[in-house]
PDB file of N, CA and C in Angstrom:
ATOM      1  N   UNK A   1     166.158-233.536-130.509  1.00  0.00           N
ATOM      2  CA  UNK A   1     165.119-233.464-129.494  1.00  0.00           C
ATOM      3  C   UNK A   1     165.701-233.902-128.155  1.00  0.00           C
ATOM      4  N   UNK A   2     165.221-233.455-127.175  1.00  0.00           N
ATOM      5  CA  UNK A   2     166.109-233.722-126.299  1.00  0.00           C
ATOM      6  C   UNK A   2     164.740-234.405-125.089  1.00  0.00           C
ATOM      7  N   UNK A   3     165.422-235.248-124.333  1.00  0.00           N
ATOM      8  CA  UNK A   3     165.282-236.199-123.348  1.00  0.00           C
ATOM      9  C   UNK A   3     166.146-236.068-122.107  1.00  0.00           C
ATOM     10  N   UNK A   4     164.902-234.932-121.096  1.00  0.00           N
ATOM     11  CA  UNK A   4     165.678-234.797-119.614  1.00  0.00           C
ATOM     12  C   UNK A   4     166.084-236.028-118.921  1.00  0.00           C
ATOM     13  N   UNK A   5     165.691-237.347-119.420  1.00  0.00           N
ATOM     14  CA  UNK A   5     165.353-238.289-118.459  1.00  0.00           C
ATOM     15  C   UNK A   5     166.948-238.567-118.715  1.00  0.00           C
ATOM     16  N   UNK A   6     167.877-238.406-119.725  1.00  0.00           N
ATOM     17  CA  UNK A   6     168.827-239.378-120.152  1.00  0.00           C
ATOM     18  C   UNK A   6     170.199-238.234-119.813  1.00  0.00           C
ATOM     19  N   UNK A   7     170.726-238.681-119.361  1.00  0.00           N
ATOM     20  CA  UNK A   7     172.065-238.189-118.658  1.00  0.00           C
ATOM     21  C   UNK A   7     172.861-237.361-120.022  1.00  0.00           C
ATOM     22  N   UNK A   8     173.000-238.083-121.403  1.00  0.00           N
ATOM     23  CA  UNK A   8     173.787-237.871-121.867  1.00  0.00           C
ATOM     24  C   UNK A   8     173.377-236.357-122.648  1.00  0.00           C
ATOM     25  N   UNK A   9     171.728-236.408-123.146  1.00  0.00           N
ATOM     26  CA  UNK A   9     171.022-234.993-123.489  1.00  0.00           C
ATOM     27  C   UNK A   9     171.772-234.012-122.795  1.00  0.00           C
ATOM     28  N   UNK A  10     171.507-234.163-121.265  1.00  0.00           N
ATOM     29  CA  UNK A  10     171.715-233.111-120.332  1.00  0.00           C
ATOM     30  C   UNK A  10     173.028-232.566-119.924  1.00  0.00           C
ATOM     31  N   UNK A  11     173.774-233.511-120.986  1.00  0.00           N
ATOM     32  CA  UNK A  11     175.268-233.610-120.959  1.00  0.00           C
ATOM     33  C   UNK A  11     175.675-232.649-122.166  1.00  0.00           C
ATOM     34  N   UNK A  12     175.061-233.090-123.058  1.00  0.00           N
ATOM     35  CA  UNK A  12     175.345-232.443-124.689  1.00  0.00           C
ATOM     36  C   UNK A  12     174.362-230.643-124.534  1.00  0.00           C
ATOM     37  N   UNK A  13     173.584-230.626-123.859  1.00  0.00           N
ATOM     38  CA  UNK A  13     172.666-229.332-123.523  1.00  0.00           C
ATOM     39  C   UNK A  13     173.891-228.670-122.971  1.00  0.00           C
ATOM     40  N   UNK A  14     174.757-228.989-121.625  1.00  0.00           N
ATOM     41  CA  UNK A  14     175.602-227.988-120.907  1.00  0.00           C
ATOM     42  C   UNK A  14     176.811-227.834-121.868  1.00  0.00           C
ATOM     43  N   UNK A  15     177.082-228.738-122.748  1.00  0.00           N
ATOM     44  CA  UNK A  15     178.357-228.899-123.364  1.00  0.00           C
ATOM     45  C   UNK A  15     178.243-227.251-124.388  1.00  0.00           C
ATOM     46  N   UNK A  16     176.901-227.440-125.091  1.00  0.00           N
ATOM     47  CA  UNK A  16     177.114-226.788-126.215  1.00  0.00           C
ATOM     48  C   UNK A  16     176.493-225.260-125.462  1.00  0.00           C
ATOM     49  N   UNK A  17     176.060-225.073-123.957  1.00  0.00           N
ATOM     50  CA  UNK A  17     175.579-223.853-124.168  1.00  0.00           C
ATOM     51  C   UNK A  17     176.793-223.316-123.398  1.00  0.00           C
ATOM     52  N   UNK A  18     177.973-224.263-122.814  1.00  0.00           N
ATOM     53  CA  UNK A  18     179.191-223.768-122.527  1.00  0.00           C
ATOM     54  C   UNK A  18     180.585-223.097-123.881  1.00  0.00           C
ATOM     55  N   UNK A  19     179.691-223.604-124.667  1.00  0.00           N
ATOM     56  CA  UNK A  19     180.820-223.076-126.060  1.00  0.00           C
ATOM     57  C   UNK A  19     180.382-222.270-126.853  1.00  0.00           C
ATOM     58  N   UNK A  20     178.818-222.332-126.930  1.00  0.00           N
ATOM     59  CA  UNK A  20     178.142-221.194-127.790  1.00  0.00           C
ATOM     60  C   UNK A  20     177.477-219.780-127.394  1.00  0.00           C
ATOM     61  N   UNK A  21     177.635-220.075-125.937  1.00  0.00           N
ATOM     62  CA  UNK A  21     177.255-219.131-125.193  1.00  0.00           C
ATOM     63  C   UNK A  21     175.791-218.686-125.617  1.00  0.00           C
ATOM     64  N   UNK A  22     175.631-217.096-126.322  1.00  0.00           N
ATOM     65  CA  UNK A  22     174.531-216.321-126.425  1.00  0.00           C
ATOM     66  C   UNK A  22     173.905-217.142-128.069  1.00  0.00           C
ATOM     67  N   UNK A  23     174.616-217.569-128.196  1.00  0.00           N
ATOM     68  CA  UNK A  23     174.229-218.636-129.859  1.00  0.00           C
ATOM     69  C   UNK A  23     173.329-219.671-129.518  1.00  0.00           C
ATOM     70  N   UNK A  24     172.803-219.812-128.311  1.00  0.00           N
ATOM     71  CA  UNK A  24     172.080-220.969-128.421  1.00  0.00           C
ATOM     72  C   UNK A  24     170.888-220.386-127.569  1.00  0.00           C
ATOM     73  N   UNK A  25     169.697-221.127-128.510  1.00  0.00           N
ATOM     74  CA  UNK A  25     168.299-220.808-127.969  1.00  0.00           C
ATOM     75  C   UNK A  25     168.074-220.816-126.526  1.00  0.00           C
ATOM     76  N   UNK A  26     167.234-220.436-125.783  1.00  0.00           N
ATOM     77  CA  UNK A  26     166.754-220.778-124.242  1.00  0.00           C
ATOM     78  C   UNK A  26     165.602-222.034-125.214  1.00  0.00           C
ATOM     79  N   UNK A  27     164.663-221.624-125.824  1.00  0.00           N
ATOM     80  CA  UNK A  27     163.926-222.925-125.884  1.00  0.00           C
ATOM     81  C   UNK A  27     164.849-224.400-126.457  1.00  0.00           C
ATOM     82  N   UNK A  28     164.453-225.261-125.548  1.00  0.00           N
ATOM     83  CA  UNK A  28     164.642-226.351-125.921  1.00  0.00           C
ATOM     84  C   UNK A  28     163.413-227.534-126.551  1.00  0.00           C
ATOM     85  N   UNK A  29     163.407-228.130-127.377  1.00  0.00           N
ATOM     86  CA  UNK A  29     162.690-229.119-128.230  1.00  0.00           C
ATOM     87  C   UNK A  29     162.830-230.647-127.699  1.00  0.00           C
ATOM     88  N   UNK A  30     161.484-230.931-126.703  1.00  0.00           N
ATOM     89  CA  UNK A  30     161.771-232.018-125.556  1.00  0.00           C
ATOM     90  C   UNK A  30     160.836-233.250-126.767  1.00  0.00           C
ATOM     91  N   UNK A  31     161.572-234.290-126.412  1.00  0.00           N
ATOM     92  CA  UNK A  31     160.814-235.451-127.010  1.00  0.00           C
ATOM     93  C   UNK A  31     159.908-235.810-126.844  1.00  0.00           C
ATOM     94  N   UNK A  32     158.501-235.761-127.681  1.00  0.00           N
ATOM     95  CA  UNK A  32     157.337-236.513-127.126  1.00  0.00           C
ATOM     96  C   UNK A  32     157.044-237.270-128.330  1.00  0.00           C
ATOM     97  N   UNK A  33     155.768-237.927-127.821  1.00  0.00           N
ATOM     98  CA  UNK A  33     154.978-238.783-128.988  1.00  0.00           C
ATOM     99  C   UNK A  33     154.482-238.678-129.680  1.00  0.00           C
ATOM    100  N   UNK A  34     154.130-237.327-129.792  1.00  0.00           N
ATOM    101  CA  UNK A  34     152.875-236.506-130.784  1.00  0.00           C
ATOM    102  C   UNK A  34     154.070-236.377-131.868  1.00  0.00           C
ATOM    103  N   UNK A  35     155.308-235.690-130.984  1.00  0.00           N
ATOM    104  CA  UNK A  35     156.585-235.264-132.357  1.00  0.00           C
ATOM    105  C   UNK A  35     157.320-236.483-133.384  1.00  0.00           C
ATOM    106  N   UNK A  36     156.888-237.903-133.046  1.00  0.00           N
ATOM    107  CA  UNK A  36     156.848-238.891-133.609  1.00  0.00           C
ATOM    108  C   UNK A  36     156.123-239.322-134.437  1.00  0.00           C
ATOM    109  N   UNK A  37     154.799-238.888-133.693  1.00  0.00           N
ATOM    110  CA  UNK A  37     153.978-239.334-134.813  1.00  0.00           C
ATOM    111  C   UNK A  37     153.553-238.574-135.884  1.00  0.00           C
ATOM    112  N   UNK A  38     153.769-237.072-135.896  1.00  0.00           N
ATOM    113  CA  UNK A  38     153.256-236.244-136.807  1.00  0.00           C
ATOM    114  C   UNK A  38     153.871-236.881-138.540  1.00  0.00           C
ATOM    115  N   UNK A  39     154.793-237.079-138.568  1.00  0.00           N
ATOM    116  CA  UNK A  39     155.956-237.472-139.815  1.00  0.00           C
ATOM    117  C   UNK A  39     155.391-238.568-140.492  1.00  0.00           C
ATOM    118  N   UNK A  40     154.443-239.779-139.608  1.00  0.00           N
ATOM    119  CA  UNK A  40     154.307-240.750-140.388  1.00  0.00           C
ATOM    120  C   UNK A  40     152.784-240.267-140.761  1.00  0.00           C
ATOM    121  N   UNK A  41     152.289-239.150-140.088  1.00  0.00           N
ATOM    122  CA  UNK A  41     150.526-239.075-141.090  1.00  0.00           C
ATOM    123  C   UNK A  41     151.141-237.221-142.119  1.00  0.00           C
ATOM    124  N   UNK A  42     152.089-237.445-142.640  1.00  0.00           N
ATOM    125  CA  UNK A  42     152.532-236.502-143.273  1.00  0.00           C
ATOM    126  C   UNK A  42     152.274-235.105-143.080  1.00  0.00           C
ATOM    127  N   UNK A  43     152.001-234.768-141.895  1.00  0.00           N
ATOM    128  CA  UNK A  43     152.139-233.393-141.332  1.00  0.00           C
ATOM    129  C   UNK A  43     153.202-233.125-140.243  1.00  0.00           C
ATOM    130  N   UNK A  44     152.738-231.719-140.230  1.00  0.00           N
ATOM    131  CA  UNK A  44     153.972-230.414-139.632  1.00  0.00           C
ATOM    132  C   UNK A  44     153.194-230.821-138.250  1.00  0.00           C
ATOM    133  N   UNK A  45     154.218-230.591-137.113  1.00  0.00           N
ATOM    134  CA  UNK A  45     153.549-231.238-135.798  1.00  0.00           C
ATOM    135  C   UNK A  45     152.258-229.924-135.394  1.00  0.00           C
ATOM    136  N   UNK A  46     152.753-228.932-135.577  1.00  0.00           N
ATOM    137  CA  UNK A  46     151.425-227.749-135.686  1.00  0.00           C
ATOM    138  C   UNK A  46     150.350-228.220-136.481  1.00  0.00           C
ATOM    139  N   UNK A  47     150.179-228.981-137.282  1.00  0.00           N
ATOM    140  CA  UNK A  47     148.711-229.573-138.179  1.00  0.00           C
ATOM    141  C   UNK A  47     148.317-230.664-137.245  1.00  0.00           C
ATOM    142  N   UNK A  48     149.024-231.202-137.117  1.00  0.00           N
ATOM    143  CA  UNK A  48     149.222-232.409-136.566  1.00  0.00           C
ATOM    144  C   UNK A  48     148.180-232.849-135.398  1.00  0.00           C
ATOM    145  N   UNK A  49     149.140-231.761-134.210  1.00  0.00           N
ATOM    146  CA  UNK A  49     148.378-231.372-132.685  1.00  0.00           C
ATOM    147  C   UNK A  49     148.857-230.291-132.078  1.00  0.00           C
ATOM    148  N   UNK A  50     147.994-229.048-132.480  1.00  0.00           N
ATOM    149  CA  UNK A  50     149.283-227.987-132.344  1.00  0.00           C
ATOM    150  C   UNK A  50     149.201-227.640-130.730  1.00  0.00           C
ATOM    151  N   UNK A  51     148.386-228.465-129.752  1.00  0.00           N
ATOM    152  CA  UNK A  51     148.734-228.723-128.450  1.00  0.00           C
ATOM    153  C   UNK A  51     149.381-229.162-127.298  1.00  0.00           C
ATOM    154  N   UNK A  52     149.752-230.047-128.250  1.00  0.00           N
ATOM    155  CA  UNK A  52     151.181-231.073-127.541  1.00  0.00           C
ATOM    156  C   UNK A  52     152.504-230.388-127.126  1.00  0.00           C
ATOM    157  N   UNK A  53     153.024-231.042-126.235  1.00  0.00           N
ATOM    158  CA  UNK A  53     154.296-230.282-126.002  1.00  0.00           C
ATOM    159  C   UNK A  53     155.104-229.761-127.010  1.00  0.00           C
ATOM    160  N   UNK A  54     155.313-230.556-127.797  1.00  0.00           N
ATOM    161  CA  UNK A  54     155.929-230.607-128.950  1.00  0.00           C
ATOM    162  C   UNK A  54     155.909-229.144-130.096  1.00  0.00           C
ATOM    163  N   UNK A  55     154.848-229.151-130.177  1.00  0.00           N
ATOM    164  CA  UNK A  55     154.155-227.892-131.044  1.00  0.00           C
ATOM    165  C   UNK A  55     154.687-226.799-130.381  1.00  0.00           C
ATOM    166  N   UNK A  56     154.328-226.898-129.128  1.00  0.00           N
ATOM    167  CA  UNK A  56     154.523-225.460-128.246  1.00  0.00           C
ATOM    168  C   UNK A  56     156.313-224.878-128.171  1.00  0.00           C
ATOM    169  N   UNK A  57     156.394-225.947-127.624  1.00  0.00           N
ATOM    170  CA  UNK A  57     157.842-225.976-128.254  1.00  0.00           C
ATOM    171  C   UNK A  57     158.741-225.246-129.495  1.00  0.00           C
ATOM    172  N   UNK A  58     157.911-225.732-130.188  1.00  0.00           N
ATOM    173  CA  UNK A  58     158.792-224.785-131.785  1.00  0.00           C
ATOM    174  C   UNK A  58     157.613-224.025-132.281  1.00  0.00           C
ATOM    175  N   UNK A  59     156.588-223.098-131.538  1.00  0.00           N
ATOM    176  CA  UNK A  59     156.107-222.258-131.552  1.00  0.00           C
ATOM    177  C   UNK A  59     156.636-221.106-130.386  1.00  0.00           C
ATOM    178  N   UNK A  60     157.228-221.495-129.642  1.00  0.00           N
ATOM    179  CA  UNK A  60     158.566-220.949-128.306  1.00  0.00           C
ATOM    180  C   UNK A  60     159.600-220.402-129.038  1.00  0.00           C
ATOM    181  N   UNK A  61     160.275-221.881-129.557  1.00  0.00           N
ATOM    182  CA  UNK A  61     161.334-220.917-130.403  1.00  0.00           C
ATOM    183  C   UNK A  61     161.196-220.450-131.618  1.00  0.00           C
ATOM    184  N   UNK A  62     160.003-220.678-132.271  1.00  0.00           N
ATOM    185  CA  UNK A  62     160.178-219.664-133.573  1.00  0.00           C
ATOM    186  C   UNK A  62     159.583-218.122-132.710  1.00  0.00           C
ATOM    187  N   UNK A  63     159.009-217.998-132.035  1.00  0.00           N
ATOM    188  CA  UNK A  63     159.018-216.370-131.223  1.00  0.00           C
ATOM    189  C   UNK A  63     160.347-216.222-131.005  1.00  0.00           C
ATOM    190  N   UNK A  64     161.276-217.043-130.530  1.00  0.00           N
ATOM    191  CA  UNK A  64     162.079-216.621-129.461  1.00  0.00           C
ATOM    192  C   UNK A  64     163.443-216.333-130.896  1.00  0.00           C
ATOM    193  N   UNK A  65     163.378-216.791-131.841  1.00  0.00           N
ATOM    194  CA  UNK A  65     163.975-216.385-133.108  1.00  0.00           C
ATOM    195  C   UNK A  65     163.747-215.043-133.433  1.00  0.00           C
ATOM    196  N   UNK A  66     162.483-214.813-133.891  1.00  0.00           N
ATOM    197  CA  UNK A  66     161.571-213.616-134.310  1.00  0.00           C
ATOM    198  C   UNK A  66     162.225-212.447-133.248  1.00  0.00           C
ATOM    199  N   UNK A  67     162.134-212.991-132.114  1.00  0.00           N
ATOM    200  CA  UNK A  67     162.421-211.520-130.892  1.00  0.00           C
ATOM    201  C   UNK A  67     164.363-211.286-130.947  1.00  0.00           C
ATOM    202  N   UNK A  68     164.875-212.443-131.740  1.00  0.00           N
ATOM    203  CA  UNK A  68     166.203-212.336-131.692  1.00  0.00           C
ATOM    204  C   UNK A  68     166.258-211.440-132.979  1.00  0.00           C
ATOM    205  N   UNK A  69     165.597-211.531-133.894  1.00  0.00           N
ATOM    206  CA  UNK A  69     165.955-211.368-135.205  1.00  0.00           C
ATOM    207  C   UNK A  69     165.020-209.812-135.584  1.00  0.00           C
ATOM    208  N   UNK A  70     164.991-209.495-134.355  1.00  0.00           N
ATOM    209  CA  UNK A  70     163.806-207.918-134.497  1.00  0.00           C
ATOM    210  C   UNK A  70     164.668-206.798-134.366  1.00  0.00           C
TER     211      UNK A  70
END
């Protein structure tokens, strides 16, 4: 999950889309609180709160899979 706030994310984000080029998603999976808390009331963060950043997020990239994989 990644964290714009922290130098080193934004470090490891340029690193790997400099080596993997077209292999790596455009969506990225940003850290929130909802994506924390879903795990300890034993749901999928889509059951969870499928509003939160979080959700939207890996409802982004599972399209953005789907449109790769069409």
């Amino acid at each position: 999950m990644f964290d714009s706030r922290l130098r080193l994310s934004n470090q490891v984000v340029d690193e790997v889309r400099k080596h993997f080029h077209s292999m790596v998603f455009e969506t990225i999976i940003r850290r929130n609180t909802r994506l924390g808390e879903a795990p300890s009331y034993g749901e999928s963060i889509i059951a969870y709160d499928a509003t939160s950043k979080g959700a939207i997020n890996y409802l982004n990239l599972a399209q953005e899979l789907i449109k790769k994989n069409s």
